[in-house]
N, C-alpha and C. Protein backbone atom coordinates (compact mmCIF):
# COMPACT_ATOMS: atom_id res chain seq x y z
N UNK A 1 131.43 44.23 70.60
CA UNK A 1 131.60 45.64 70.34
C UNK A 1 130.73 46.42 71.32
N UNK A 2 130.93 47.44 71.94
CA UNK A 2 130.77 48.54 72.93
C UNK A 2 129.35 49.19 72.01
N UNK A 3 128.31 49.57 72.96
CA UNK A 3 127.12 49.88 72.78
C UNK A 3 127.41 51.50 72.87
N UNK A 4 127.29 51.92 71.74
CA UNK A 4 127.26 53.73 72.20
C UNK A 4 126.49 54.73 71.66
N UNK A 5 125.33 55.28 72.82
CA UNK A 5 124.26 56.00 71.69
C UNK A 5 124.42 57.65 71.56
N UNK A 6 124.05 58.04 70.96
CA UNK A 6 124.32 59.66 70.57
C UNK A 6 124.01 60.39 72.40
N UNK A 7 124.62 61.36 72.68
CA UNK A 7 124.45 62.43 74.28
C UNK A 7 123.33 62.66 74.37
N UNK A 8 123.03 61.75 75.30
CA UNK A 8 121.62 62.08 76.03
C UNK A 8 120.19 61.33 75.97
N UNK A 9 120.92 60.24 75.75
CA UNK A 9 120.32 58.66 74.91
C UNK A 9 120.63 58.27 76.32
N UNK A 10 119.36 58.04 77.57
CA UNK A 10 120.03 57.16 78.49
C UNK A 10 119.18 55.76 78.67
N UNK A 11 118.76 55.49 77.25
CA UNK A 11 117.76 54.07 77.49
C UNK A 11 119.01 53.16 77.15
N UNK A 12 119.96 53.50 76.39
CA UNK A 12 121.33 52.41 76.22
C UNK A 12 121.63 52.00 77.59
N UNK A 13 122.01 52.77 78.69
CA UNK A 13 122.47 51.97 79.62
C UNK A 13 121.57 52.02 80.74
N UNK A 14 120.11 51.93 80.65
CA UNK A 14 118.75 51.60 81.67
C UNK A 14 118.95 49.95 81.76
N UNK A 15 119.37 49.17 81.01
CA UNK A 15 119.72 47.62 82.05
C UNK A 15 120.97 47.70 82.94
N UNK A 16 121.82 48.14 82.51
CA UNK A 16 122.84 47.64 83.48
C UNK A 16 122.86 48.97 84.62
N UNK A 17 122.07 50.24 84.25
CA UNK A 17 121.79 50.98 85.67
C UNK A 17 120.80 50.07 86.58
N UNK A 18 119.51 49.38 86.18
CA UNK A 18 118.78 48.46 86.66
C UNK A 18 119.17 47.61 87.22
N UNK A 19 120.11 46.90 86.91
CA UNK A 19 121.34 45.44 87.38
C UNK A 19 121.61 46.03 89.03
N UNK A 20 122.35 47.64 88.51
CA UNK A 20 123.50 48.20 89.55
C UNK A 20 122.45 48.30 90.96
N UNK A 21 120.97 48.78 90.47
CA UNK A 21 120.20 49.17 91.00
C UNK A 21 120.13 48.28 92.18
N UNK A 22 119.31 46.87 91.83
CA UNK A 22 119.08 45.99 92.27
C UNK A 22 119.90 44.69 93.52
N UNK A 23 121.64 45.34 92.33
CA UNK A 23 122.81 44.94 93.28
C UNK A 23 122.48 45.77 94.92
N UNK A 24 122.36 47.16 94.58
CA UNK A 24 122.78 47.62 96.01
C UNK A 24 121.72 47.51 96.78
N UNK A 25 120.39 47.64 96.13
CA UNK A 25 119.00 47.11 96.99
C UNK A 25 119.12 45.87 97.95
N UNK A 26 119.48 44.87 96.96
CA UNK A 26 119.12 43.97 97.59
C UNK A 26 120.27 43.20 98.52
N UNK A 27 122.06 43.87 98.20
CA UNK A 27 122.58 43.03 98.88
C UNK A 27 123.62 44.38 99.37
N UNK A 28 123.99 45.01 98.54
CA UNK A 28 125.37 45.89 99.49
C UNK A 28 125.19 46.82 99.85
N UNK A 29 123.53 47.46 100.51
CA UNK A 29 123.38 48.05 101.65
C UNK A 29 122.88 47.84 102.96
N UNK A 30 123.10 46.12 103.09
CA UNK A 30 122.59 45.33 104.02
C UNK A 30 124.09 44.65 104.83
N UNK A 31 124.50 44.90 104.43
CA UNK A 31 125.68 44.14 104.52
C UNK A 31 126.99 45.45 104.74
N UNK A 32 128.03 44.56 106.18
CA UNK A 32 129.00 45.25 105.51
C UNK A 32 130.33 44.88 105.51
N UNK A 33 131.12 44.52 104.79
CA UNK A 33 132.13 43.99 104.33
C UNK A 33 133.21 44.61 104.79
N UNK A 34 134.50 43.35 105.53
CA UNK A 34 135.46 43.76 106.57
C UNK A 34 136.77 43.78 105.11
N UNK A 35 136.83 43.48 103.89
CA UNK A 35 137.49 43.45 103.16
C UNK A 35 136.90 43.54 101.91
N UNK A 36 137.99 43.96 100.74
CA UNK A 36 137.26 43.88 99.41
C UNK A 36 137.06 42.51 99.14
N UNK A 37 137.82 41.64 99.18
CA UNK A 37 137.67 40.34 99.00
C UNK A 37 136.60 39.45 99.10
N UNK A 38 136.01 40.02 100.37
CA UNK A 38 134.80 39.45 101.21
C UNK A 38 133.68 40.00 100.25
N UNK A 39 133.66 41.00 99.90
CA UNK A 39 132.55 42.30 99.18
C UNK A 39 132.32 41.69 97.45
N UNK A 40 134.17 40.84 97.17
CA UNK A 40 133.64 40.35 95.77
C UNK A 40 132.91 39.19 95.96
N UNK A 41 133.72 38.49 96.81
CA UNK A 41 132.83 37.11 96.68
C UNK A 41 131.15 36.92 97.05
N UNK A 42 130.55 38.21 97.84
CA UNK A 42 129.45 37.87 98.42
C UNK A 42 128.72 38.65 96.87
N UNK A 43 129.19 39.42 96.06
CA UNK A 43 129.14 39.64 94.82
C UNK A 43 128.75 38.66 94.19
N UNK A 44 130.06 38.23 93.98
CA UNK A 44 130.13 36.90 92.97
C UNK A 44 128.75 35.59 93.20
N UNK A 45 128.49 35.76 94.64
CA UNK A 45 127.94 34.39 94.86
C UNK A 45 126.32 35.11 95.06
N UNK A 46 126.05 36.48 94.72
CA UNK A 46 124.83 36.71 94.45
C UNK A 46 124.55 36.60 93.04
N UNK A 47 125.64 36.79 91.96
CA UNK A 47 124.65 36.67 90.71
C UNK A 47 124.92 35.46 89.96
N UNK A 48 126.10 34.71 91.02
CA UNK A 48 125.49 33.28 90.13
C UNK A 48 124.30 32.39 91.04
N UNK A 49 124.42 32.70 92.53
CA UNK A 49 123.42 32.01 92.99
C UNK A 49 122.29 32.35 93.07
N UNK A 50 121.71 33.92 92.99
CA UNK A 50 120.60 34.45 93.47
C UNK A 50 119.75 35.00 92.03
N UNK A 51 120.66 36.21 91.70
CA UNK A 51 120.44 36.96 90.16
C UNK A 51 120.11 35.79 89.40
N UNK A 52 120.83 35.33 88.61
CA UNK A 52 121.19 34.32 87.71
C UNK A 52 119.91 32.93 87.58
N UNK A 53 119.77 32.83 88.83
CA UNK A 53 119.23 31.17 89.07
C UNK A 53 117.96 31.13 90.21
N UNK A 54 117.65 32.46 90.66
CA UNK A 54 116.61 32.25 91.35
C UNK A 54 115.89 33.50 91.14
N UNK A 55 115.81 34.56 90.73
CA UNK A 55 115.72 35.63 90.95
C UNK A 55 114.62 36.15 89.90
N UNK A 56 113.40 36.40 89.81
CA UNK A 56 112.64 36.65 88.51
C UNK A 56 112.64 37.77 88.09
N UNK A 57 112.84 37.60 86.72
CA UNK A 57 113.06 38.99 85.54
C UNK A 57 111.49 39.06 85.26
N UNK A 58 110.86 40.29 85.13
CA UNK A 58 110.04 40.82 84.14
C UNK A 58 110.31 40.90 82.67
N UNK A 59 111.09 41.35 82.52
CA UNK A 59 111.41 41.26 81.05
C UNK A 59 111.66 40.21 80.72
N UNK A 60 111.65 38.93 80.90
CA UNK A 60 111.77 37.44 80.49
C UNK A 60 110.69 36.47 81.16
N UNK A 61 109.46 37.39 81.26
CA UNK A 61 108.24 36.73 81.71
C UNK A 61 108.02 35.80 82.98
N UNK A 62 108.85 36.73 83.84
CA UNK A 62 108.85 36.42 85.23
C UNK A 62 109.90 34.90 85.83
N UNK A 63 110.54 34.65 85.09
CA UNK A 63 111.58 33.62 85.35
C UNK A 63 112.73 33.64 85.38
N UNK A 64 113.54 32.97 86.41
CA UNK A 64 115.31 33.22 86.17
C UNK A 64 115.82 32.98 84.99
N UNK A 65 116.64 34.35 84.73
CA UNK A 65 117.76 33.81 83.60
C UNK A 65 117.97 32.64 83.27
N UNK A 66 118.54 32.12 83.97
CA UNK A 66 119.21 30.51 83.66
C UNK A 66 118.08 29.56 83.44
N UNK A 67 116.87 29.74 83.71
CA UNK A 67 115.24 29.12 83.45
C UNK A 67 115.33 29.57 81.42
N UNK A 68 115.28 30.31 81.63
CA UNK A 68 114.95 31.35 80.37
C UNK A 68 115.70 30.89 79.14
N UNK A 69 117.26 30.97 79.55
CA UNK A 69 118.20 30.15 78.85
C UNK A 69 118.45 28.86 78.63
N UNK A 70 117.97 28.02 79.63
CA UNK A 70 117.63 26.82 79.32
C UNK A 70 116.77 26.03 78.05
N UNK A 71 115.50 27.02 78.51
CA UNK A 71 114.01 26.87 77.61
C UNK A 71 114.30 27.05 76.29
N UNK A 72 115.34 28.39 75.83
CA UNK A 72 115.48 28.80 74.44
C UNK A 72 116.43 27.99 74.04
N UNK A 73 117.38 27.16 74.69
CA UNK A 73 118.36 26.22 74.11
C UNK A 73 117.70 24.96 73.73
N UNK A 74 116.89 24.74 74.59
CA UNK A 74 115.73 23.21 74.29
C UNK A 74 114.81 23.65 73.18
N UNK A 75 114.38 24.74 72.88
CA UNK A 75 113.65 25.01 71.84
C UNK A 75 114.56 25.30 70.67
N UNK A 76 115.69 25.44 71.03
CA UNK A 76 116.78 25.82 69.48
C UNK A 76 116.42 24.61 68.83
N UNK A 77 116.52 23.63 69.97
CA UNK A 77 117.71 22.34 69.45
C UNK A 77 116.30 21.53 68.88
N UNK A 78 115.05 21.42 69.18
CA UNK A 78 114.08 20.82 68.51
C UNK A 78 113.45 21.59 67.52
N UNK A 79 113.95 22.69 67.28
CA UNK A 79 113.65 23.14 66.16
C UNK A 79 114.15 22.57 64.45
């Protein structure tokens, strides 16, 4: 279900402005793409290879996602 906070509530969408942020920082104003095609995939292959799996969050105590998600699945499961 769709996240929706009362007009003028803009801490609801401060992660994924942060995400967008970070997208164009770090990769699609460095770059410039001869097709859309080219523009998704170098997309695509930043947030599963870079974002995702190498990339450290503050808000998850300085470790990649996929670190993060790992740890809480190994701790589910010996719980």
């Amino acid at each position: 279900q769709a996240s929706m906070s009362r007009k003028g509530n803009c801490y609801d969408n401060a992660p994924m402005e942060s995400f967008w942020g970070s997208l164009k920082n770090e990769l699609i104003h460095h770059q410039h793409y001869p097709t859309r095609a080219d523009a998704q995939a170098a997309i695509q292959e930043y947030i599963e290879s870079f974002y995702n799996r190498q990339r450290r969050h503050s808000r998850l105590g300085y470790i990649p996602p996929a670190l993060f998600a790992d740890n809480f699945y190994q701790q589910s499961q010996a719980a």
